[in-house]
Protein backbone atom coordinates (compact mmCIF):
# COMPACT_ATOMS: atom_id res chain seq x y z
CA UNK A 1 0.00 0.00 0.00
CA UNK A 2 1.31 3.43 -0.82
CA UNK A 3 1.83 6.34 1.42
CA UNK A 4 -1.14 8.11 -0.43
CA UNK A 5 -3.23 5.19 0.00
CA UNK A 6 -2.52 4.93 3.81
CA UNK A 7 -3.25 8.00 4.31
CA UNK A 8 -6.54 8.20 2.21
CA UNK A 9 -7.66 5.48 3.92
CA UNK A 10 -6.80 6.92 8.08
CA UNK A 11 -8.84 9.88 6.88
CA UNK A 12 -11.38 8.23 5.64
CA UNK A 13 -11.71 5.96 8.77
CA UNK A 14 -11.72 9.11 10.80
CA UNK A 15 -14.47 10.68 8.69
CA UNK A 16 -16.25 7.32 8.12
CA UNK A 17 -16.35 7.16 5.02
CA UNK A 18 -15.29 4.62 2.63
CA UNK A 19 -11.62 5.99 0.86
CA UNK A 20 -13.29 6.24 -2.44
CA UNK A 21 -15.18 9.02 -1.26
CA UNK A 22 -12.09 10.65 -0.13
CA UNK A 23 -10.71 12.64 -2.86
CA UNK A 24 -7.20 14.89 -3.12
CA UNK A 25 -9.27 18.24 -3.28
CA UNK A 26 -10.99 17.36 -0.55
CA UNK A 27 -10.77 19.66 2.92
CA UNK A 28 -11.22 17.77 6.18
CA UNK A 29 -14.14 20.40 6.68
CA UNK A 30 -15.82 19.10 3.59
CA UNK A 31 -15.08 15.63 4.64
CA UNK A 32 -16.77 16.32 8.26
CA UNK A 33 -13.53 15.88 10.15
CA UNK A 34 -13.88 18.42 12.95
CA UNK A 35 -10.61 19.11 15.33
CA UNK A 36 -10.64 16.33 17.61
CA UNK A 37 -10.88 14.14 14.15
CA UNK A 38 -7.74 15.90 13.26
CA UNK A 39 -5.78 15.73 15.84
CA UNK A 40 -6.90 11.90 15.85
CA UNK A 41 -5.97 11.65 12.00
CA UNK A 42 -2.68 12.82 12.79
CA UNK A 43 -1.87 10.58 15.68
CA UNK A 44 -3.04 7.86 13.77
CA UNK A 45 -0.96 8.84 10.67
CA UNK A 46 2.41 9.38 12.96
CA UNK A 47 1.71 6.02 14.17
CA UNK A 48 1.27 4.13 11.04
CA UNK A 49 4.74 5.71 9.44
CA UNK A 50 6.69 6.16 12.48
CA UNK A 51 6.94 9.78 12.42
CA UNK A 52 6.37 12.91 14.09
CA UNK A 53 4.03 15.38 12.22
CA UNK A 54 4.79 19.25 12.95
CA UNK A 55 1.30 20.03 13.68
CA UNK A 56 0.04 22.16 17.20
CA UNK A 57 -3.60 21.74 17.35
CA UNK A 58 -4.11 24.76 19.77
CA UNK A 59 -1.93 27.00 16.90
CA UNK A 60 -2.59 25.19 13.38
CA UNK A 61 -2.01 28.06 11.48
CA UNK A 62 1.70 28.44 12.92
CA UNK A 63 2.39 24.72 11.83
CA UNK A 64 4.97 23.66 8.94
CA UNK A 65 2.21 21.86 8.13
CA UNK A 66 -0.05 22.60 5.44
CA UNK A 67 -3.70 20.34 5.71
CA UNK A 68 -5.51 22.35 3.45
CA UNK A 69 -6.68 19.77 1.41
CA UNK A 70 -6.05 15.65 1.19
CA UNK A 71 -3.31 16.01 -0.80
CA UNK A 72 -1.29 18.82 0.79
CA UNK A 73 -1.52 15.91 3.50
CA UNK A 74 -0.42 13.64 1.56
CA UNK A 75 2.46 15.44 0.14
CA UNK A 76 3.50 16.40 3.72
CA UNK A 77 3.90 12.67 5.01
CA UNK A 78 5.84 11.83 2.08
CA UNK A 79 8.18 14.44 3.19
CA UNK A 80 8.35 13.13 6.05
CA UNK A 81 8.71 9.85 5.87
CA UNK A 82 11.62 10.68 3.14
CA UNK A 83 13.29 12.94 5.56
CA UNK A 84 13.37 10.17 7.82
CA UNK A 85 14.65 7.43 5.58
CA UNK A 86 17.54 9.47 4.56
């Protein structure tokens, strides 16, 4: 399974919905995921690759981490998890 897919998939699970109806434009708000479901996504993502997301719930829009839409997301894990395989 790719990272994309993993994460499609966490979000979805958080937003319970099934990951086809999960699409890269999509905004957490327009998938229903409220804070609490993102701050849940997020543990649940750094759990699944081993990583440590720079995200601060109380101040999201001072984090280095852009979750405007699915694949912003997306593109920010990969980062991640290439950052920490190098």
């Amino acid at each position: 399974m790719t990272i994309k897919d993993r994460v499609i998939a966490i979000i979805a699970e958080q937003a319970v919905l099934d990951p086809s109806d999960v699409t890269l434009d999509s905004t957490l708000d327009s998938l229903g995921i409220d804070s609490l479901g993102l701050v849940e996504s997020i543990f649940a993502i750094e759990e699944a690759f081993d990583i440590t997301v720079p995200f601060n719930a109380n101040e999201p829009e001072k984090s280095d981490f852009d979750i405007s839409s699915v694949a912003t997301i997306i593109a920010g894990i990969e980062r991640l998890v290439a950052e920490q395989s190098s």
